[in-house]
PDB file of N, CA and C in Angstrom:
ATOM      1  N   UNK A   1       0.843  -1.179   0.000  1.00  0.00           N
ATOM      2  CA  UNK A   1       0.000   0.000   0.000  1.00  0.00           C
ATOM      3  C   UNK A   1       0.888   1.243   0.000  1.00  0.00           C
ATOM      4  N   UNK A   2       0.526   2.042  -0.888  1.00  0.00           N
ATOM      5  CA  UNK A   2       1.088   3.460  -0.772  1.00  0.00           C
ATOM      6  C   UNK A   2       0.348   4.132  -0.050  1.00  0.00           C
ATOM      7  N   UNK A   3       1.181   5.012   0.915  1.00  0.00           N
ATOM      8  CA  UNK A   3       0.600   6.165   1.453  1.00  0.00           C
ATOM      9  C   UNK A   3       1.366   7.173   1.160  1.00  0.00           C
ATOM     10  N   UNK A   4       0.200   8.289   1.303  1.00  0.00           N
ATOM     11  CA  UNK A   4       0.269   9.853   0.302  1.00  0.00           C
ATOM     12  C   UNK A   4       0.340  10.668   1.897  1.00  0.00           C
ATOM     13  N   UNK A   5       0.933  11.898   1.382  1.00  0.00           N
ATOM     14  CA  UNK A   5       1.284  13.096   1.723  1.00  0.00           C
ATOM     15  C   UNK A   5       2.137  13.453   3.233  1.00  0.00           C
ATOM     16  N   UNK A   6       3.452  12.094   3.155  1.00  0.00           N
ATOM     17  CA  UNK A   6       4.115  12.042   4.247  1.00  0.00           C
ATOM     18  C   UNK A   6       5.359  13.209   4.382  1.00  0.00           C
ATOM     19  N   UNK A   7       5.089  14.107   4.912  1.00  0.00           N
ATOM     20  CA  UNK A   7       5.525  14.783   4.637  1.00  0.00           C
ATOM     21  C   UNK A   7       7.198  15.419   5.587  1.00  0.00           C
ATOM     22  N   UNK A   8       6.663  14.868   6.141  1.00  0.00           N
ATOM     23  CA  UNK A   8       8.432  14.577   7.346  1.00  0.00           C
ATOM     24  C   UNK A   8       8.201  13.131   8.493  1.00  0.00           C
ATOM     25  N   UNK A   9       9.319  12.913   8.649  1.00  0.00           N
ATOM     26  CA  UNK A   9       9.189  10.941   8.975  1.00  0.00           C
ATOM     27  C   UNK A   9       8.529  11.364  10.465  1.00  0.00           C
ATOM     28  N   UNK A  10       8.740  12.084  11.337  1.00  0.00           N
ATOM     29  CA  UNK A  10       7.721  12.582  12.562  1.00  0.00           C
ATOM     30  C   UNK A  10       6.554  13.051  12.809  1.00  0.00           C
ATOM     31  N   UNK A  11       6.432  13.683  11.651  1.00  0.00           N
ATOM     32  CA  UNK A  11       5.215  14.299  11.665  1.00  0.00           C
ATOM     33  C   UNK A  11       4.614  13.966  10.123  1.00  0.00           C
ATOM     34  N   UNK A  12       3.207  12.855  10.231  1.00  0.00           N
ATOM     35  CA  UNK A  12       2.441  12.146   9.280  1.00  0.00           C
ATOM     36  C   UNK A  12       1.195  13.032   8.622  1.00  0.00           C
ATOM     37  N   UNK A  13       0.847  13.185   7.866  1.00  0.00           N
ATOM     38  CA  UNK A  13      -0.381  13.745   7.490  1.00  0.00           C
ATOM     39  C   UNK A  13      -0.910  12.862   6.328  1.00  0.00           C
ATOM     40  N   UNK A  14      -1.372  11.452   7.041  1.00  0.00           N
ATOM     41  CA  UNK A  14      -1.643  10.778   5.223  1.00  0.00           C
ATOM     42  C   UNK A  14      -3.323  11.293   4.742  1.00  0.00           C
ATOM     43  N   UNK A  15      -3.752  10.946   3.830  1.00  0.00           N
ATOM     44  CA  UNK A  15      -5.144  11.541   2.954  1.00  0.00           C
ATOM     45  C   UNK A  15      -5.666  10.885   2.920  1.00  0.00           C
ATOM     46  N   UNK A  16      -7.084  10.264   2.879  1.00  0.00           N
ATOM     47  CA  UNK A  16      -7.612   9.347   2.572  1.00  0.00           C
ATOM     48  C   UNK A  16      -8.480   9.446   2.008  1.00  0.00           C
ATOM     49  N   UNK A  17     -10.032   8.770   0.837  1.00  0.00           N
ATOM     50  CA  UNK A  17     -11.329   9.167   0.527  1.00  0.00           C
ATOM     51  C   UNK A  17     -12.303   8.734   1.624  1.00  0.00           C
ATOM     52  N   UNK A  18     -11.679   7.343   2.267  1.00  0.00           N
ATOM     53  CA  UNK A  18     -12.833   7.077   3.380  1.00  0.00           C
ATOM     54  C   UNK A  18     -12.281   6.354   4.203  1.00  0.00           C
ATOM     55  N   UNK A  19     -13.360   6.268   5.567  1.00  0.00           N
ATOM     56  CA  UNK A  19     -12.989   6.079   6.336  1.00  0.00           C
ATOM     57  C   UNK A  19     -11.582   4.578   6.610  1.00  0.00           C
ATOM     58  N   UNK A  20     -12.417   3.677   5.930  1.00  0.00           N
ATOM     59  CA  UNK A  20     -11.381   2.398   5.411  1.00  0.00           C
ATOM     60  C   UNK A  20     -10.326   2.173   5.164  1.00  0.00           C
ATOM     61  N   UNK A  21     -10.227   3.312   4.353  1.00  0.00           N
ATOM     62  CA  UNK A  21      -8.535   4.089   3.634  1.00  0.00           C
ATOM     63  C   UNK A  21      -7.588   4.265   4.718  1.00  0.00           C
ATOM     64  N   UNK A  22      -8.309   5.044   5.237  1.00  0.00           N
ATOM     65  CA  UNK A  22      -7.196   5.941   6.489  1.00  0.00           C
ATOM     66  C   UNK A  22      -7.302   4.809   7.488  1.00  0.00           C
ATOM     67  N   UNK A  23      -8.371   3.857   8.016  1.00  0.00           N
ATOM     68  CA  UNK A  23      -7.880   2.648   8.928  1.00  0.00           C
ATOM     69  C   UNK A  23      -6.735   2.086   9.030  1.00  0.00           C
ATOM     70  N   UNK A  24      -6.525   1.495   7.152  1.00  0.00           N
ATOM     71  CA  UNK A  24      -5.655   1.003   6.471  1.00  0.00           C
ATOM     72  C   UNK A  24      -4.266   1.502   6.824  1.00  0.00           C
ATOM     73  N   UNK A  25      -4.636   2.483   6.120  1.00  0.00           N
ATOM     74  CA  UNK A  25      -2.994   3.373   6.540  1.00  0.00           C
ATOM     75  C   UNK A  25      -2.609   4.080   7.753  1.00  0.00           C
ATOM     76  N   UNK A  26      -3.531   3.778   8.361  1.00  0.00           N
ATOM     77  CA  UNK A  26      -2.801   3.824  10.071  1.00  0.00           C
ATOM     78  C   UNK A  26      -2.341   2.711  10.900  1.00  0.00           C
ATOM     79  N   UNK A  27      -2.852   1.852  10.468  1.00  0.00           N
ATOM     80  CA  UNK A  27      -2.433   0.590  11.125  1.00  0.00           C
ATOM     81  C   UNK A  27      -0.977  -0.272  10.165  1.00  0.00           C
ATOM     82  N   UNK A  28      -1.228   0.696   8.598  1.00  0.00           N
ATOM     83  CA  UNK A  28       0.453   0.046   7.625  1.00  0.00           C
ATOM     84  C   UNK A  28       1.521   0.621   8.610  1.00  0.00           C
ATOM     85  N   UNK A  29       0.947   2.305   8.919  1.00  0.00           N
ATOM     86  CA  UNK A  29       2.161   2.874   9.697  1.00  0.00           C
ATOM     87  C   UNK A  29       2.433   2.467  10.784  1.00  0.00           C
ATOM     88  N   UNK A  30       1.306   2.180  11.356  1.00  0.00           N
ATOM     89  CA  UNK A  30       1.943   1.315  12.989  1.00  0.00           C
ATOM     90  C   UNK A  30       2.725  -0.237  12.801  1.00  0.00           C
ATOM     91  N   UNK A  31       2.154  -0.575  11.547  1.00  0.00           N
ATOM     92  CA  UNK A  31       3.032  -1.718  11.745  1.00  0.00           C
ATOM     93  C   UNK A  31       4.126  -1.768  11.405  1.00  0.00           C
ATOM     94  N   UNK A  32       4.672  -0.913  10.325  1.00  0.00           N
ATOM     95  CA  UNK A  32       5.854  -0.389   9.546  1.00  0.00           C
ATOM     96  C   UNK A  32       7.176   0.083  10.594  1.00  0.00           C
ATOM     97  N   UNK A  33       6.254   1.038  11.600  1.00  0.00           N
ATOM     98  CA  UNK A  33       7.377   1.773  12.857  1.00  0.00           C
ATOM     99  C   UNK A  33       7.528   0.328  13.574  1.00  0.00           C
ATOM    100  N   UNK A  34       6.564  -0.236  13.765  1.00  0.00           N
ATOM    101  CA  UNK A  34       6.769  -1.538  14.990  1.00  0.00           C
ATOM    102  C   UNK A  34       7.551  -2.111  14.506  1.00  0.00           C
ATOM    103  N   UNK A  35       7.910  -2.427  13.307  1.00  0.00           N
ATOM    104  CA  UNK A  35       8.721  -3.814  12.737  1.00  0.00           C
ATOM    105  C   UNK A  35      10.581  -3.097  12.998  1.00  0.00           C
ATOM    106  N   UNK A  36      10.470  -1.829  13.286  1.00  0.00           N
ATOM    107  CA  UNK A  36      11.680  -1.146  13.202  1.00  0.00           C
ATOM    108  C   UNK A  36      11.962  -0.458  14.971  1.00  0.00           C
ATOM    109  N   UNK A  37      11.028  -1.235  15.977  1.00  0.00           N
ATOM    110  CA  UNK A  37      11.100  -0.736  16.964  1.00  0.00           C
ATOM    111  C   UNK A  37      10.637   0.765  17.349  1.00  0.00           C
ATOM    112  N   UNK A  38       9.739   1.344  16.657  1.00  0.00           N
ATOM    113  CA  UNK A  38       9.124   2.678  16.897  1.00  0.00           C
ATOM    114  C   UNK A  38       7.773   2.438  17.397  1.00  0.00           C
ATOM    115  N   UNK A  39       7.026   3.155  17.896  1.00  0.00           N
ATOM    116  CA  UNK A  39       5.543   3.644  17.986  1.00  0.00           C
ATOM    117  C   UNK A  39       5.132   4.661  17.625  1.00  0.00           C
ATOM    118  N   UNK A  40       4.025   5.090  17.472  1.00  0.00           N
ATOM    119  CA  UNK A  40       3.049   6.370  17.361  1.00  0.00           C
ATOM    120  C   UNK A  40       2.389   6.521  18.895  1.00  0.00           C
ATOM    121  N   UNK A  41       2.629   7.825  18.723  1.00  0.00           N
ATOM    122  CA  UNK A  41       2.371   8.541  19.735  1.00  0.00           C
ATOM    123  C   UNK A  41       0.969   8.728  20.089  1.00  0.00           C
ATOM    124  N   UNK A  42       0.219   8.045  20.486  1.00  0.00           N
ATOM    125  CA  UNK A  42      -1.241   8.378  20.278  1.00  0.00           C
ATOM    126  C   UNK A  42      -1.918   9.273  21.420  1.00  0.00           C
ATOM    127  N   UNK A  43      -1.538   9.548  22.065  1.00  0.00           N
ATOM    128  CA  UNK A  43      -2.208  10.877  22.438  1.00  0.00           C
ATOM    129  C   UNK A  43      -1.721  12.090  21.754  1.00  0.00           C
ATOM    130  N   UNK A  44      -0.948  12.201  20.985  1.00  0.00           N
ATOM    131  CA  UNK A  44      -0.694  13.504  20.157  1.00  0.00           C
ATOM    132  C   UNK A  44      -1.191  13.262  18.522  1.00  0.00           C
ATOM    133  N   UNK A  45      -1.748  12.234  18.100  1.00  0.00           N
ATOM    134  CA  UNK A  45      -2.225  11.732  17.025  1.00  0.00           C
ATOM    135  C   UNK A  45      -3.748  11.908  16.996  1.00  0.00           C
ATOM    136  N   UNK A  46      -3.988  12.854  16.009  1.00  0.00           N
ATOM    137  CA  UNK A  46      -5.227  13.708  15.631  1.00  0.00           C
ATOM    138  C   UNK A  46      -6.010  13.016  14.067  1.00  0.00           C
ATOM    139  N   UNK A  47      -6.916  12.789  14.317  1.00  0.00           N
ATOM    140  CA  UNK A  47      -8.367  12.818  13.355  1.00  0.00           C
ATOM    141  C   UNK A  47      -9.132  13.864  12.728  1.00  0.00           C
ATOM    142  N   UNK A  48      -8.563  14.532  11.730  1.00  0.00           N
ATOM    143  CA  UNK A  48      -9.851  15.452  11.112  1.00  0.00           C
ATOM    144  C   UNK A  48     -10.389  14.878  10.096  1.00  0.00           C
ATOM    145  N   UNK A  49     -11.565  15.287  10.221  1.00  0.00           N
ATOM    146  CA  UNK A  49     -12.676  14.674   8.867  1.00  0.00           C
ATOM    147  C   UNK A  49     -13.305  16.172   8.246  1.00  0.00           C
ATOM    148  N   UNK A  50     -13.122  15.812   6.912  1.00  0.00           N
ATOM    149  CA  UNK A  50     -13.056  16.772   6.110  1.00  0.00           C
ATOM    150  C   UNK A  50     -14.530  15.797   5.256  1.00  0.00           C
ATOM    151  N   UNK A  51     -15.928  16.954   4.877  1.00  0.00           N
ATOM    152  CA  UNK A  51     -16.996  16.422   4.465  1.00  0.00           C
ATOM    153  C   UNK A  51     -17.466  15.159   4.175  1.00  0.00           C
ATOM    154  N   UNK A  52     -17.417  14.519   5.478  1.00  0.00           N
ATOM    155  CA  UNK A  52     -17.765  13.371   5.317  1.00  0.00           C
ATOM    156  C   UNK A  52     -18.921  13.424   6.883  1.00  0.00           C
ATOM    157  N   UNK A  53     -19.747  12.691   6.761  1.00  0.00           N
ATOM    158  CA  UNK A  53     -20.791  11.881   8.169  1.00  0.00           C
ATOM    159  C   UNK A  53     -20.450  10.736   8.699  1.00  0.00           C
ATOM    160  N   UNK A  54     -19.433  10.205   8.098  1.00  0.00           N
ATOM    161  CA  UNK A  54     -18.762   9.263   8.831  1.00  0.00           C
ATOM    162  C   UNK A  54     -18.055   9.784  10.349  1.00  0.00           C
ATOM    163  N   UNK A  55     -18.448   8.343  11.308  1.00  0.00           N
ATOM    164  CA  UNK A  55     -17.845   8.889  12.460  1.00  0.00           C
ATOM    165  C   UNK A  55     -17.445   7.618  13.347  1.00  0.00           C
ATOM    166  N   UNK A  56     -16.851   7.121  12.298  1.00  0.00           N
ATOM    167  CA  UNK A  56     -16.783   5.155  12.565  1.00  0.00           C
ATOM    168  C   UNK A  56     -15.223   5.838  12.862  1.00  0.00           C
ATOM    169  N   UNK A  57     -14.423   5.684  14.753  1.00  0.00           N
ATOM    170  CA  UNK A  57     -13.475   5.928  14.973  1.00  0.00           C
ATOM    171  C   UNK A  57     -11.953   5.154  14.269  1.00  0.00           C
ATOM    172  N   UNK A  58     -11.076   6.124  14.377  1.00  0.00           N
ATOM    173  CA  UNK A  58      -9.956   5.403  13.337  1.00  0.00           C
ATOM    174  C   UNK A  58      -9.000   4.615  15.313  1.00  0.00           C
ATOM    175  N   UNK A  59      -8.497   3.770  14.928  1.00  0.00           N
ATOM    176  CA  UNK A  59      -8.107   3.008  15.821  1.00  0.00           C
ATOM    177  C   UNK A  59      -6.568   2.303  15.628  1.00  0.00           C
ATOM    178  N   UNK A  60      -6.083   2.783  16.767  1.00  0.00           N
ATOM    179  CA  UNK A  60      -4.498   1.856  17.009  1.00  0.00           C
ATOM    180  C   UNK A  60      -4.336   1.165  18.145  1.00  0.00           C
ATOM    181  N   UNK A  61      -3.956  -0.178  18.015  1.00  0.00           N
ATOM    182  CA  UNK A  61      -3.970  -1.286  18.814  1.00  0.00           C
ATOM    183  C   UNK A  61      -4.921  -0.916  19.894  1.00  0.00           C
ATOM    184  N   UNK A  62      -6.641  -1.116  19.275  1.00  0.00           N
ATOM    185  CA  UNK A  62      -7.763  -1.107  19.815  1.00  0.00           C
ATOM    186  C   UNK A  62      -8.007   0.487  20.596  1.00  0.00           C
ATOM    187  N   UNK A  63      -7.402   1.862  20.625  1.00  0.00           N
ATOM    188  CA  UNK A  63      -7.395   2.893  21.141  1.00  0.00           C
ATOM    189  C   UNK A  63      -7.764   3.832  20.339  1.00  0.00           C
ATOM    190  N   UNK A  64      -9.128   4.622  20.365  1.00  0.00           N
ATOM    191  CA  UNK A  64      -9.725   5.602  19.445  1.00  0.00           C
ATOM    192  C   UNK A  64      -8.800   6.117  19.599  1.00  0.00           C
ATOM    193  N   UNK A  65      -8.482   7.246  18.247  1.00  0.00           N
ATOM    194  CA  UNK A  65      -7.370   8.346  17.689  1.00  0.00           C
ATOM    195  C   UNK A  65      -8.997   9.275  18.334  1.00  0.00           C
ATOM    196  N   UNK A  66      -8.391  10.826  18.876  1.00  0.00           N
ATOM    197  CA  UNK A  66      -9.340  11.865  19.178  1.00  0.00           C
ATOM    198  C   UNK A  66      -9.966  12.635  17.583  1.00  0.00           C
ATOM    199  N   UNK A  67     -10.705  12.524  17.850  1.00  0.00           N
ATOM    200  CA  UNK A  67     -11.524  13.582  16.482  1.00  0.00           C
ATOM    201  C   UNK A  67     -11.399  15.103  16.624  1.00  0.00           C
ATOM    202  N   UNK A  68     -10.701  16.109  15.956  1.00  0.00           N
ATOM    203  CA  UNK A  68     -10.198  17.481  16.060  1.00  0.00           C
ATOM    204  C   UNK A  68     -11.146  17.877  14.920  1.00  0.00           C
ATOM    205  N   UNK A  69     -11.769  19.450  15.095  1.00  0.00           N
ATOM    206  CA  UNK A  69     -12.077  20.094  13.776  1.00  0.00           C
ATOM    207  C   UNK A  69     -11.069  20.627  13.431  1.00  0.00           C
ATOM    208  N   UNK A  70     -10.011  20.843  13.949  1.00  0.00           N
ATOM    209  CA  UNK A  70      -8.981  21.573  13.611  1.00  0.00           C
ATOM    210  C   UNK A  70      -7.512  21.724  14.410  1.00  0.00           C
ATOM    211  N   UNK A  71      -6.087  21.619  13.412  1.00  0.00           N
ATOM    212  CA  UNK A  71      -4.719  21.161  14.248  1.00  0.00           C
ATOM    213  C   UNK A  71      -4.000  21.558  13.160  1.00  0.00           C
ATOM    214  N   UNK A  72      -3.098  22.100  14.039  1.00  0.00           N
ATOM    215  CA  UNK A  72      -1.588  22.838  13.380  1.00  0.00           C
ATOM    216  C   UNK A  72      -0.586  21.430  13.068  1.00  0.00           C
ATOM    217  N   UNK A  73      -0.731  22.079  11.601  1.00  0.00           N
ATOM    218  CA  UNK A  73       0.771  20.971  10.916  1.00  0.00           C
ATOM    219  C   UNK A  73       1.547  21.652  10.231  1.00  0.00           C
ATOM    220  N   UNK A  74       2.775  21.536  10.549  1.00  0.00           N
ATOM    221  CA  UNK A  74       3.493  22.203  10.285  1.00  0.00           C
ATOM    222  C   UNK A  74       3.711  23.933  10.023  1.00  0.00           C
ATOM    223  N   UNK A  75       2.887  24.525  10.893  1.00  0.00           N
ATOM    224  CA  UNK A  75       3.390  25.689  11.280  1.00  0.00           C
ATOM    225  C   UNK A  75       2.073  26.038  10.692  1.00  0.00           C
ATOM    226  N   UNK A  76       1.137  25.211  10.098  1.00  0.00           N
ATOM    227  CA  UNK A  76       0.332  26.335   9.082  1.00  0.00           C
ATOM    228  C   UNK A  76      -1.282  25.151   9.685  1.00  0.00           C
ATOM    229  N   UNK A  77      -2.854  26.468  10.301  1.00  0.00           N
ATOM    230  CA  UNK A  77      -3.445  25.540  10.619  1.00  0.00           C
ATOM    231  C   UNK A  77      -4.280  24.888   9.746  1.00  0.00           C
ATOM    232  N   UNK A  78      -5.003  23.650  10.025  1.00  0.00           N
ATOM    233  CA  UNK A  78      -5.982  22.968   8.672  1.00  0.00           C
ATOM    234  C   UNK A  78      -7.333  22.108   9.401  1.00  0.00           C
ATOM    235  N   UNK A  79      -8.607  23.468   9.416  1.00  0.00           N
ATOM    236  CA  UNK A  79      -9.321  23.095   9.596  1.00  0.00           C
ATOM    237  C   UNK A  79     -10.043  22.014   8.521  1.00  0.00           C
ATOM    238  N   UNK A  80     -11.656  21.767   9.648  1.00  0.00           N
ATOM    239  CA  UNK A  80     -12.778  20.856   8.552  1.00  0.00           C
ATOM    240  C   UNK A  80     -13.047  22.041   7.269  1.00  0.00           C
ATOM    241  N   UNK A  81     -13.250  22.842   7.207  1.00  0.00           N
ATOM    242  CA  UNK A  81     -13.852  23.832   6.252  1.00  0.00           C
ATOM    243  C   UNK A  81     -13.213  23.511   4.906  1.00  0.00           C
ATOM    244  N   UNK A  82     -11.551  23.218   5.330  1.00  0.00           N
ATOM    245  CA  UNK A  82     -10.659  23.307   4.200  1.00  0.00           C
ATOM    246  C   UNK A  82     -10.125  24.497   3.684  1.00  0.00           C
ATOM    247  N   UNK A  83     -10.203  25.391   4.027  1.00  0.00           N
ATOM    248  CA  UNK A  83     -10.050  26.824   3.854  1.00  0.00           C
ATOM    249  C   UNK A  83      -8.928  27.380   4.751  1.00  0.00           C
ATOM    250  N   UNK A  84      -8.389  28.368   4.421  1.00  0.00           N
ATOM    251  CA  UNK A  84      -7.379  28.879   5.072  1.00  0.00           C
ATOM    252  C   UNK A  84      -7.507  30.135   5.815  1.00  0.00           C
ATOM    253  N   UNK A  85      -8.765  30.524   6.025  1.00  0.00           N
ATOM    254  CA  UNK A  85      -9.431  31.576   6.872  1.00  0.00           C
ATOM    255  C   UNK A  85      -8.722  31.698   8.635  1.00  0.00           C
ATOM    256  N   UNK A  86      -8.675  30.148   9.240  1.00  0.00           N
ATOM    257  CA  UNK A  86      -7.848  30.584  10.644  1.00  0.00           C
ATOM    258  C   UNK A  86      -6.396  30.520  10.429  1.00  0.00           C
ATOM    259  N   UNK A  87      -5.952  29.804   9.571  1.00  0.00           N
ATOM    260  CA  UNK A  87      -4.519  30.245   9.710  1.00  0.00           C
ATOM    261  C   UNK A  87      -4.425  31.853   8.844  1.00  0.00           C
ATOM    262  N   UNK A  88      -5.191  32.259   8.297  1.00  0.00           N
ATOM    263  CA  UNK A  88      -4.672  33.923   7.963  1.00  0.00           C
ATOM    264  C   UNK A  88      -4.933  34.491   9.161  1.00  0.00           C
ATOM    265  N   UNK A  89      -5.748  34.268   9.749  1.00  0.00           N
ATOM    266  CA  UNK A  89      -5.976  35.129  11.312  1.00  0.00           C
ATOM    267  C   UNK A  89      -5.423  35.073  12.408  1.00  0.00           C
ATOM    268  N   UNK A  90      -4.658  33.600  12.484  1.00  0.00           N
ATOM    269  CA  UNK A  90      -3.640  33.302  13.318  1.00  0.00           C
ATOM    270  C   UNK A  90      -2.452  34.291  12.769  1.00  0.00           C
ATOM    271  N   UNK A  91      -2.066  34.064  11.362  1.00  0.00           N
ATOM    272  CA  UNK A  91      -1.225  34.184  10.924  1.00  0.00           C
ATOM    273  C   UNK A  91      -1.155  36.402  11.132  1.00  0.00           C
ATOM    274  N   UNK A  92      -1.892  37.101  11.109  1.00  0.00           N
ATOM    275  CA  UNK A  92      -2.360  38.195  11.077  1.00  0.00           C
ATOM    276  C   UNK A  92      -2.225  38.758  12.559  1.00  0.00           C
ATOM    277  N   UNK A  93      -2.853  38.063  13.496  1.00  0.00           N
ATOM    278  CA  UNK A  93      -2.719  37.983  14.735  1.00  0.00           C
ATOM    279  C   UNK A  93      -1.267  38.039  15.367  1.00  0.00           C
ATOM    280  N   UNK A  94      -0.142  37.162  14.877  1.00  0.00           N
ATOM    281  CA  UNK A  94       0.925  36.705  15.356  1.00  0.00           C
ATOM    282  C   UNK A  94       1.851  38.161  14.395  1.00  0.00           C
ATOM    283  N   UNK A  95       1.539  38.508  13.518  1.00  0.00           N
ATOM    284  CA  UNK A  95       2.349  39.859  12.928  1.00  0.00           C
ATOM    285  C   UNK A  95       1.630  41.005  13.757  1.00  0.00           C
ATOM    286  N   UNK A  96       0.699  41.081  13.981  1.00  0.00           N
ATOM    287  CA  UNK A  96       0.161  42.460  14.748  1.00  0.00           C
ATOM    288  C   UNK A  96       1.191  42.577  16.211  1.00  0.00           C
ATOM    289  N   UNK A  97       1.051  41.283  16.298  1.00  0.00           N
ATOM    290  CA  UNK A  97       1.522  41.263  17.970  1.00  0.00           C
ATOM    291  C   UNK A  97       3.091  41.728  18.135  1.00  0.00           C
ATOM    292  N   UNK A  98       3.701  40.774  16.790  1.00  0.00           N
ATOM    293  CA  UNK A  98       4.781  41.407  16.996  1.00  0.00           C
ATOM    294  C   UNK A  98       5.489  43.236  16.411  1.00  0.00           C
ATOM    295  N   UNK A  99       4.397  43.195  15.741  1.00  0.00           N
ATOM    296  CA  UNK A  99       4.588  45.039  15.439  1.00  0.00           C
ATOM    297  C   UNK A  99       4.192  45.804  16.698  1.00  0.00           C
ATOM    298  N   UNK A 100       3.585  45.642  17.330  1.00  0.00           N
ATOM    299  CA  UNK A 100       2.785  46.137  18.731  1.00  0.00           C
ATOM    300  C   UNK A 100       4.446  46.404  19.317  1.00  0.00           C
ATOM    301  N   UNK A 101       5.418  45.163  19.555  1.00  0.00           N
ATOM    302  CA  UNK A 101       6.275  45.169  20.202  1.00  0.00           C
ATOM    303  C   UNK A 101       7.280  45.605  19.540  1.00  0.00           C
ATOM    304  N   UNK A 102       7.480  45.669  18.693  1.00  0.00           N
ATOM    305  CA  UNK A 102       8.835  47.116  17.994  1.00  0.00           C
ATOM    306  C   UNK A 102       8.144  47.838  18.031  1.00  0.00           C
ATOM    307  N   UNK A 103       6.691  48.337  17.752  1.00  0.00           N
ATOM    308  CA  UNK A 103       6.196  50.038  18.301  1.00  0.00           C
ATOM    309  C   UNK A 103       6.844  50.649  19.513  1.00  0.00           C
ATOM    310  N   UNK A 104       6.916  49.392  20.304  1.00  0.00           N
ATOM    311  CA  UNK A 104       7.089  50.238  21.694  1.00  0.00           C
ATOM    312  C   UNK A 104       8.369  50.518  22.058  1.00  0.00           C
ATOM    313  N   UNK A 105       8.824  49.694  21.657  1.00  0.00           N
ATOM    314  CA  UNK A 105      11.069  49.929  21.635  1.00  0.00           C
ATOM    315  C   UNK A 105      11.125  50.808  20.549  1.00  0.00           C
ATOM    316  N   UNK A 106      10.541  51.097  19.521  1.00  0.00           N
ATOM    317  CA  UNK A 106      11.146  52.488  18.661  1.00  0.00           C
ATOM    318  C   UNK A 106      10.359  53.867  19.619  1.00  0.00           C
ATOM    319  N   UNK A 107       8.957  53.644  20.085  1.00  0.00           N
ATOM    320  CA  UNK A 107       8.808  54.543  20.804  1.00  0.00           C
ATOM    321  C   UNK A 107       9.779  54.991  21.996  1.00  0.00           C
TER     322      UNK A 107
END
């Protein structure tokens, strides 16, 4: 099985169309790290569902993964919407703040 959109060996973000898919490829990756002496971290291992009504939990060695509408990967956030509306506001937020603070040292 191929899995898509691994994008650094620590931090996973694979894709799936359904729920089945992503079962699949969570349990290739757990078995893949196991065979090499690794685990997944599963309390830091997040579930978003992107337009779907499915709510059949994704599972590692029998332990629901938590369901998130929304989680920062890699610096940039990715809600259910699919849209990039909170990370511009995060992102907007985090430049205001730091202009606020050279305002006040050039003042």
């Amino acid at each position: 099985m191929q899995l898509d959109d691994l994008d650094f060996a620590d931090d996973l973000a694979p894709l799936s169309q359904t729920q089945q898919q992503m079962q699949e490829k969570t349990t290739s990756v757990a078995e893949a790290l196991a065979a090499v002496g690794l685990n997944i971290y599963k309390e830091k291992s997040k579930i978003l569902r992107y337009n779907t009504a499915c709510t059949n939990p994704i599972t590692i060695d029998g332990e629901d993964l938590e369901d998130v509408k929304a989680f920062t990967y890699l610096g940039s956030i990715i809600d259910e919407q699919g849209g990039s509306d909170a990370d511009v506001k995060a992102r907007i937020g985090k430049a205001r703040a730091a202009y606020l603070q050279l305002k006040n040292i050039c003042n």
